[in-house]
C-alpha atoms as a PDB file:
ATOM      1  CA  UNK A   1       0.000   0.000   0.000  1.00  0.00           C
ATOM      2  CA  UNK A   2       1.493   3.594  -0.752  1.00  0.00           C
ATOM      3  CA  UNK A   3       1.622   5.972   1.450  1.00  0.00           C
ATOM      4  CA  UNK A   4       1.719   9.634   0.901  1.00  0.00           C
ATOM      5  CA  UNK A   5       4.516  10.931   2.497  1.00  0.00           C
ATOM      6  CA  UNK A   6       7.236  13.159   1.697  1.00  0.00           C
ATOM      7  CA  UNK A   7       9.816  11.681  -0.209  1.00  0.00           C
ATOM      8  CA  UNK A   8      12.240   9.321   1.599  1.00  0.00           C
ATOM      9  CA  UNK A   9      15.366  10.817  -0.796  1.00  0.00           C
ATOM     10  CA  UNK A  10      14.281  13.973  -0.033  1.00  0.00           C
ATOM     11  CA  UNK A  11      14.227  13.489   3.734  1.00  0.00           C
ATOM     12  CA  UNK A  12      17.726  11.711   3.399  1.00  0.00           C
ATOM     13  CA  UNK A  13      19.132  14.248   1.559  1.00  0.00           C
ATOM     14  CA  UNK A  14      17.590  17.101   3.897  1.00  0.00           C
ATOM     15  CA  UNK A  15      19.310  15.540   6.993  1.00  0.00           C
ATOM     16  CA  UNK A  16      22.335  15.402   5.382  1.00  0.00           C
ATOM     17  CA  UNK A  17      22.330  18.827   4.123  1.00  0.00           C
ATOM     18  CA  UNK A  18      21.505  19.649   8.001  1.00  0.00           C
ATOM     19  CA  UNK A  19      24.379  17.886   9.233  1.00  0.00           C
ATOM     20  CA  UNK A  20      26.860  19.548   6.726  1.00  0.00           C
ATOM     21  CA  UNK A  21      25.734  22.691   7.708  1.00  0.00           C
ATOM     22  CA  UNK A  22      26.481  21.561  11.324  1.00  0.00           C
ATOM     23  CA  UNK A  23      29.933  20.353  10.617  1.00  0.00           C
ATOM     24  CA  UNK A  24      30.662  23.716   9.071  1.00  0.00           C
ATOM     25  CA  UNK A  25      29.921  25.559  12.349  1.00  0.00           C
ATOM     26  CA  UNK A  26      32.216  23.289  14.361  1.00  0.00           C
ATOM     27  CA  UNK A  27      34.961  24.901  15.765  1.00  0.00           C
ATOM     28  CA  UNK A  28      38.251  23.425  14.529  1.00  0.00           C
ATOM     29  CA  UNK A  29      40.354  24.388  17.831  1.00  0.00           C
ATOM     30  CA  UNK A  30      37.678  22.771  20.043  1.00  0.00           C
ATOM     31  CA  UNK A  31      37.977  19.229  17.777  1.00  0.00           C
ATOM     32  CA  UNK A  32      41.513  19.526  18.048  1.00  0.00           C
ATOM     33  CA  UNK A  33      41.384  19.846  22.039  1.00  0.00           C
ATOM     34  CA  UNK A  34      39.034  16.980  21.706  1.00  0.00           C
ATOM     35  CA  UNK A  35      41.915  14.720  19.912  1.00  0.00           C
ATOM     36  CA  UNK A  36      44.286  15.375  21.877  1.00  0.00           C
ATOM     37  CA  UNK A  37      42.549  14.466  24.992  1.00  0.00           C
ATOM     38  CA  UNK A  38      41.623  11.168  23.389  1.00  0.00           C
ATOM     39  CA  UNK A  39      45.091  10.437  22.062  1.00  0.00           C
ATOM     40  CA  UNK A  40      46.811  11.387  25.478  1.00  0.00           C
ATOM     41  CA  UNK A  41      44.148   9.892  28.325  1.00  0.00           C
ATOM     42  CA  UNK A  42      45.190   6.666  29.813  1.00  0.00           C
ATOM     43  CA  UNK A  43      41.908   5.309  29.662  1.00  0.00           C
ATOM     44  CA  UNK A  44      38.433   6.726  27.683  1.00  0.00           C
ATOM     45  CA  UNK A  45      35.137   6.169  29.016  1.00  0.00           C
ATOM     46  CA  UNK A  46      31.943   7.297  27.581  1.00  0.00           C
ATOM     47  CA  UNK A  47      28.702   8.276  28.802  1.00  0.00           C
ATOM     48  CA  UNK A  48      25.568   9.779  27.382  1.00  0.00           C
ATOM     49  CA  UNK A  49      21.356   9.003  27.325  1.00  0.00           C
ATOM     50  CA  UNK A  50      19.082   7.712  24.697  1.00  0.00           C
ATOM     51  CA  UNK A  51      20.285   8.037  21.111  1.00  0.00           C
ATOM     52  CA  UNK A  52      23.683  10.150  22.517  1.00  0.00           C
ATOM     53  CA  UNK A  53      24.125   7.174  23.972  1.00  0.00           C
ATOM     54  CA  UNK A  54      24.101   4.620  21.420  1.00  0.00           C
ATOM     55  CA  UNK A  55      26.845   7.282  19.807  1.00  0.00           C
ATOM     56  CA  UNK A  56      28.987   7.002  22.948  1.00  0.00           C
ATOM     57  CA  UNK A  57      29.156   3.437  22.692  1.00  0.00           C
ATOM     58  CA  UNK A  58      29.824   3.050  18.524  1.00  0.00           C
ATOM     59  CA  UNK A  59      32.345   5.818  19.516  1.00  0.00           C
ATOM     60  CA  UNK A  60      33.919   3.526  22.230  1.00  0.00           C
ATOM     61  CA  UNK A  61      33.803   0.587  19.963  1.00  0.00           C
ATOM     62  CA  UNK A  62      35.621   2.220  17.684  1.00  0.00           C
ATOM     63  CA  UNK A  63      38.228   3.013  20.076  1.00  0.00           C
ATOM     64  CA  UNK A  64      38.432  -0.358  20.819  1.00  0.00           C
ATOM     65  CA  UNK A  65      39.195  -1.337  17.295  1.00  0.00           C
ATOM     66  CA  UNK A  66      41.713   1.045  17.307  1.00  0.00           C
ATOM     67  CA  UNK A  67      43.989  -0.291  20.312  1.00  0.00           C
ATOM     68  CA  UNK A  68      42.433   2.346  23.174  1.00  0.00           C
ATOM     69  CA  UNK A  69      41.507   0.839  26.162  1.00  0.00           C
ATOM     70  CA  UNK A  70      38.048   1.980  26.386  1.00  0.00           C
ATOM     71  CA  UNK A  71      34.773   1.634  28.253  1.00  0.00           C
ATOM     72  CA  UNK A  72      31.042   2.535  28.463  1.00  0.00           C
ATOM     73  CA  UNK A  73      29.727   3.759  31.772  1.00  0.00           C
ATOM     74  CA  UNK A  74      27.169   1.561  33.145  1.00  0.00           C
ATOM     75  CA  UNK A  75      27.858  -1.482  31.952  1.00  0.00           C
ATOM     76  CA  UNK A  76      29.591  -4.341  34.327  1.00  0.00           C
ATOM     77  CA  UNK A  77      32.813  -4.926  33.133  1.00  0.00           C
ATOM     78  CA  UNK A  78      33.492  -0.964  33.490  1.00  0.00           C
ATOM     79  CA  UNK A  79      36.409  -0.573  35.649  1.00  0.00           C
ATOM     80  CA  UNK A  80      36.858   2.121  38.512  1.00  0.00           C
ATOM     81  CA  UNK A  81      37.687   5.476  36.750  1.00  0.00           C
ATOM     82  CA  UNK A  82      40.752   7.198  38.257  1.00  0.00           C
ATOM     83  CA  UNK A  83      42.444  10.465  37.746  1.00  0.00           C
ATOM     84  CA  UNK A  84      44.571  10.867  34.109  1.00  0.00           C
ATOM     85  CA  UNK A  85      41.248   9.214  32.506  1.00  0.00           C
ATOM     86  CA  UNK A  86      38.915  10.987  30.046  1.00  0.00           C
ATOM     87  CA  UNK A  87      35.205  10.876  30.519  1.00  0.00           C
ATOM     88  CA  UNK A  88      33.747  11.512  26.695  1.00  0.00           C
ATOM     89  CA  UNK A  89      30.114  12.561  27.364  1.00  0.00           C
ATOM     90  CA  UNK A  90      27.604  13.066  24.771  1.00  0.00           C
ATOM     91  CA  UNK A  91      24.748  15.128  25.400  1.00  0.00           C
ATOM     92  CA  UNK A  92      22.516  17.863  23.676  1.00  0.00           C
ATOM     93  CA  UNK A  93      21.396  19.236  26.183  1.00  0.00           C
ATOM     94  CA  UNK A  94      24.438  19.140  28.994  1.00  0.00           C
ATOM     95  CA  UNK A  95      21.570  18.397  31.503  1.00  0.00           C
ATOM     96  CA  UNK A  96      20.468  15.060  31.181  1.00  0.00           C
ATOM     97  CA  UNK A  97      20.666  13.969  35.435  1.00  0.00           C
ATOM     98  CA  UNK A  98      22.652  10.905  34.936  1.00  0.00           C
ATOM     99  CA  UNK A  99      25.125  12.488  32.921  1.00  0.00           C
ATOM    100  CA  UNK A 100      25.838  15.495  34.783  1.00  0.00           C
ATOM    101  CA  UNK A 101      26.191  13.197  37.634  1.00  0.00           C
ATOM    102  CA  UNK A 102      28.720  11.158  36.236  1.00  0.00           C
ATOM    103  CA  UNK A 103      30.796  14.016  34.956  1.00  0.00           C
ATOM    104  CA  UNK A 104      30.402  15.575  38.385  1.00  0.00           C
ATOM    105  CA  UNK A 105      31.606  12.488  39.809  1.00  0.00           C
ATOM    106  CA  UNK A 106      34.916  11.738  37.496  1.00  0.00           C
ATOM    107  CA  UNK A 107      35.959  15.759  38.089  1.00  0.00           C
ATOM    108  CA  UNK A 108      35.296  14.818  41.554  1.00  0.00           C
ATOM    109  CA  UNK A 109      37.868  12.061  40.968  1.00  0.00           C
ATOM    110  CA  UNK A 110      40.428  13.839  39.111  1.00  0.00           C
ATOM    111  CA  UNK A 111      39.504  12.967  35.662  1.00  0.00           C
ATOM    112  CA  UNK A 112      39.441  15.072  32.238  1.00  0.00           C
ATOM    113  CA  UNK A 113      35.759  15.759  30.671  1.00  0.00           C
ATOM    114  CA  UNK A 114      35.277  16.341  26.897  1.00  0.00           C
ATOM    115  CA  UNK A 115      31.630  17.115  26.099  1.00  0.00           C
ATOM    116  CA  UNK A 116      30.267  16.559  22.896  1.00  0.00           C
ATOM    117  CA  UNK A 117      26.859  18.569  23.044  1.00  0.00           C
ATOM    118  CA  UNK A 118      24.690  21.624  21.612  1.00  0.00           C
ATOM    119  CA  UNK A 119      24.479  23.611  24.987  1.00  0.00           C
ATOM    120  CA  UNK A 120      28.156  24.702  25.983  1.00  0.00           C
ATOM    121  CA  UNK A 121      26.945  26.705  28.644  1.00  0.00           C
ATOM    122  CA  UNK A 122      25.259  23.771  30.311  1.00  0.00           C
ATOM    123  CA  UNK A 123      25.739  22.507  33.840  1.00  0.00           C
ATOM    124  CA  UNK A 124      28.050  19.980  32.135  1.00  0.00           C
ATOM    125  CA  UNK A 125      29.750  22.726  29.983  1.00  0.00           C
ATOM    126  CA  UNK A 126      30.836  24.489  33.212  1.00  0.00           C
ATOM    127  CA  UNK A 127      32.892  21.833  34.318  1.00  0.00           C
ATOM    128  CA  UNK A 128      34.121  19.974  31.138  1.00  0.00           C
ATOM    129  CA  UNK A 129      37.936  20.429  30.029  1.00  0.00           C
ATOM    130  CA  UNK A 130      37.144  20.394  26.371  1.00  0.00           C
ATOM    131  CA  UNK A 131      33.503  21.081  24.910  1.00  0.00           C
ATOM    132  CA  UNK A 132      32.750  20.473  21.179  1.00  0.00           C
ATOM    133  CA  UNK A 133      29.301  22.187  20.049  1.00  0.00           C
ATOM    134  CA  UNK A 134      27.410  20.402  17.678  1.00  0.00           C
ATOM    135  CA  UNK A 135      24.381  22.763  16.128  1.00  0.00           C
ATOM    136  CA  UNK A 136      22.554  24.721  18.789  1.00  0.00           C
ATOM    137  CA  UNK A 137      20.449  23.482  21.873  1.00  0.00           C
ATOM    138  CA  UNK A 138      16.190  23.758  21.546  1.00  0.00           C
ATOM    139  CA  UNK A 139      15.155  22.771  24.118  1.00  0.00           C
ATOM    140  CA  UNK A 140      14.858  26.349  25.658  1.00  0.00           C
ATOM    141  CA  UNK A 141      10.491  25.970  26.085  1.00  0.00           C
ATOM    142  CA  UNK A 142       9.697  25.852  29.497  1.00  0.00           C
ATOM    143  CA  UNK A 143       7.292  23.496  29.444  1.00  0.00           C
ATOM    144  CA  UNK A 144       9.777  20.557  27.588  1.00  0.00           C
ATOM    145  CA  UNK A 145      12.125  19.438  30.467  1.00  0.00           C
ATOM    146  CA  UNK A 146      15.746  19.203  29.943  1.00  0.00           C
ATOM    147  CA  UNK A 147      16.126  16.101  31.977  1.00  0.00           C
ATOM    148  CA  UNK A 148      15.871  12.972  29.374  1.00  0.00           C
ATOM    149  CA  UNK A 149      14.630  10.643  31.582  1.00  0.00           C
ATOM    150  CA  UNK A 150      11.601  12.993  32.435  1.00  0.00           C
ATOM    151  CA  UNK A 151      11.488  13.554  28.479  1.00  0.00           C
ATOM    152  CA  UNK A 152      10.511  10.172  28.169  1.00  0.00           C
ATOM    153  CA  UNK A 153       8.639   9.104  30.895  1.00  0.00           C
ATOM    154  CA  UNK A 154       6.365  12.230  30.027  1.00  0.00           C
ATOM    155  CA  UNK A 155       6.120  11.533  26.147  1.00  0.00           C
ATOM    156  CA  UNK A 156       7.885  14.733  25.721  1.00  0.00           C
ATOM    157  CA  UNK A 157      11.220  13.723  24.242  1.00  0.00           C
ATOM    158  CA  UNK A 158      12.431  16.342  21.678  1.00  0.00           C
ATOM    159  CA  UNK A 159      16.087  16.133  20.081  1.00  0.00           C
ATOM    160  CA  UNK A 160      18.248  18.702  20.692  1.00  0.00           C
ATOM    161  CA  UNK A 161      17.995  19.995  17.052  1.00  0.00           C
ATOM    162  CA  UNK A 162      15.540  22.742  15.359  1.00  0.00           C
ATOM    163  CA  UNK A 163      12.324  21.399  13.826  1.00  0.00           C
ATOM    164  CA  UNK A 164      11.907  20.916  10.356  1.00  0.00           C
ATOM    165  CA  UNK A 165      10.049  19.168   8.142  1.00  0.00           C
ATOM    166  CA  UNK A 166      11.706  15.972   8.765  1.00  0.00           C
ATOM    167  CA  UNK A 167       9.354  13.948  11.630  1.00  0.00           C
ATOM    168  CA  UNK A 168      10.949  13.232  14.789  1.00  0.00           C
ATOM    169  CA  UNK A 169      14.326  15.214  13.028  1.00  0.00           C
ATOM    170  CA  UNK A 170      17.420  14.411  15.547  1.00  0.00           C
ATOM    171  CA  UNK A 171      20.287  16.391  13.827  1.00  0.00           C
ATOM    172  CA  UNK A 172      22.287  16.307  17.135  1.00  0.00           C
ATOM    173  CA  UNK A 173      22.537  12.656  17.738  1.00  0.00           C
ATOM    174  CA  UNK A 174      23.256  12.334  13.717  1.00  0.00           C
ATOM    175  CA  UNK A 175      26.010  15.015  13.514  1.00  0.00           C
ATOM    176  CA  UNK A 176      27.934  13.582  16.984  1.00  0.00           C
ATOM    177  CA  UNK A 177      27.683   9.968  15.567  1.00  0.00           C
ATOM    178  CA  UNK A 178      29.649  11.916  11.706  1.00  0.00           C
ATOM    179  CA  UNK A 179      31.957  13.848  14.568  1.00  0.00           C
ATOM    180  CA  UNK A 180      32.648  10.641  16.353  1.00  0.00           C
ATOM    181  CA  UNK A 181      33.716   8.476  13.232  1.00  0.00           C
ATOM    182  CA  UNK A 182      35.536  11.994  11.707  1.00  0.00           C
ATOM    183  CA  UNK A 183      37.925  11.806  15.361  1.00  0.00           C
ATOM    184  CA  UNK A 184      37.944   8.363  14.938  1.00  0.00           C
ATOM    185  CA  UNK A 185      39.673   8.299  11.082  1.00  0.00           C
ATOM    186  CA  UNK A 186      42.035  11.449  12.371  1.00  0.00           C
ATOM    187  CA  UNK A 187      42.929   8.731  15.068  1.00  0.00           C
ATOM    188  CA  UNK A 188      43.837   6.155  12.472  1.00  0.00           C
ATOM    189  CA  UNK A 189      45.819   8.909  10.932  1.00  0.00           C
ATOM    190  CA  UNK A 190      48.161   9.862  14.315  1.00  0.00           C
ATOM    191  CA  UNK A 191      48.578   6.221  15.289  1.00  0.00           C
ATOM    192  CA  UNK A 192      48.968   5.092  11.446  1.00  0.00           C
ATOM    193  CA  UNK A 193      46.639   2.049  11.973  1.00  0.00           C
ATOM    194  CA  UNK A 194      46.262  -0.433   9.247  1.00  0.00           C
ATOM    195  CA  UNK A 195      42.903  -2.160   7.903  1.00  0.00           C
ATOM    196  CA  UNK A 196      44.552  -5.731   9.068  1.00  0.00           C
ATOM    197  CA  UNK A 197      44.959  -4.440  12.557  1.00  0.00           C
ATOM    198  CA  UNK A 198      41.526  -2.880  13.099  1.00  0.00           C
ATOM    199  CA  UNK A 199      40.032  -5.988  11.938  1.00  0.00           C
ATOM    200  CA  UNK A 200      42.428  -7.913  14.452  1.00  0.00           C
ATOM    201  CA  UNK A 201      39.774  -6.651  17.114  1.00  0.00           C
ATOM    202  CA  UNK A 202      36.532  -6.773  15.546  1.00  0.00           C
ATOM    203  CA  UNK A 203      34.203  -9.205  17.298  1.00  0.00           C
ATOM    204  CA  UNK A 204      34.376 -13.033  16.471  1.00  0.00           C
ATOM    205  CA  UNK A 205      32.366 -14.546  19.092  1.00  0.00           C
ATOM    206  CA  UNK A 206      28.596 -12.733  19.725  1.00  0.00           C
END
């Protein structure tokens, strides 16, 4: 049965004309503070809600492929986190509770914070080391709440991204997912990685 909708090229090629625009904003100095605290952390651990989450943990996959001892927050092989490790958070917002409460908790233990996000002057933004901004932040109405988990408890969840025409558009979560992989292939680059290596780690047992 057809369905009249708008065209599914069209919406393709809208988000993707949305996230260029994005990457053209980012700042090149901030991405460049975000490398380097990737490259010289002992240890990187990543943390974020929802969608930003899945992205946190491709982006520590990655890592993984790549030789970095990484880890996802949360989950039970995660080791304690000490000081000279980086906390990699993504997060529109900067508010979601649980993540400001893990970044609050690895300052609180000496660690480095590099926020990936669209609010930099979020409660998370005020404490991180190195903040990337990805697009800008709307969820400025006061009747959407900032905190995630109230988002979707409440039916209210919005992406961190303007509305379009694209339903349920979540340009954030798209653009730090390109911005991952793009620090991931400049990673490849620094540590000269070859295909035969990466594919050395790739799962063989799942």
């Amino acid at each position: 049965m057809k369905t009249d909708c708008f065209s599914i090229l069209d919406l393709m090629l809208h988000t993707a004309s949305r996230v260029e625009e994005t990457a053209r904003l980012v700042d090149q100095d901030e991405a460049a503070r975000f490398l380097d605290e990737v490259i010289s952390a002992k240890r990187i651990y990543v943390v974020g809600a929802g969608r930003s989450g899945l992205v946190a943990k491709a982006f520590a996959m990655r890592l993984m492929h790549l030789g970095f001892e990484s880890y996802v927050v949360g989950e039970t092989i995660t080791p304690a986190f000490t000081g000279g490790d980086l906390l990699a958070a993504f997060s529109g917002s900067g508010e979601t509770k649980s993540v400001v409460e893990t970044c609050e908790i690895a300052h609180d233990l000496g660690g480095r914070i590099a926020l990936v996000t669209a609010t930099p002057e979020s409660s998370i933004g005020r404490i991180a080391d190195t903040v990337v901004t990805l697009g800008e932040n709307h969820l400025r109405r006061p009747d959407v709440p900032h905190d995630f988990e109230v988002r979707q408890l409440t039916g209210q969840y919005r992406s961190a991204s303007a509305t379009a025409t694209t339903p349920a558009e979540t340009i954030f979560e798209t653009a730090a997912l390109v911005f991952a992989d793009a620090i991931v292939a400049a990673l490849m680059e620094v540590r000269h990685c070859t295909l035969d290596e990466i594919k050395g780690r790739w799962a063989n047992v799942q």
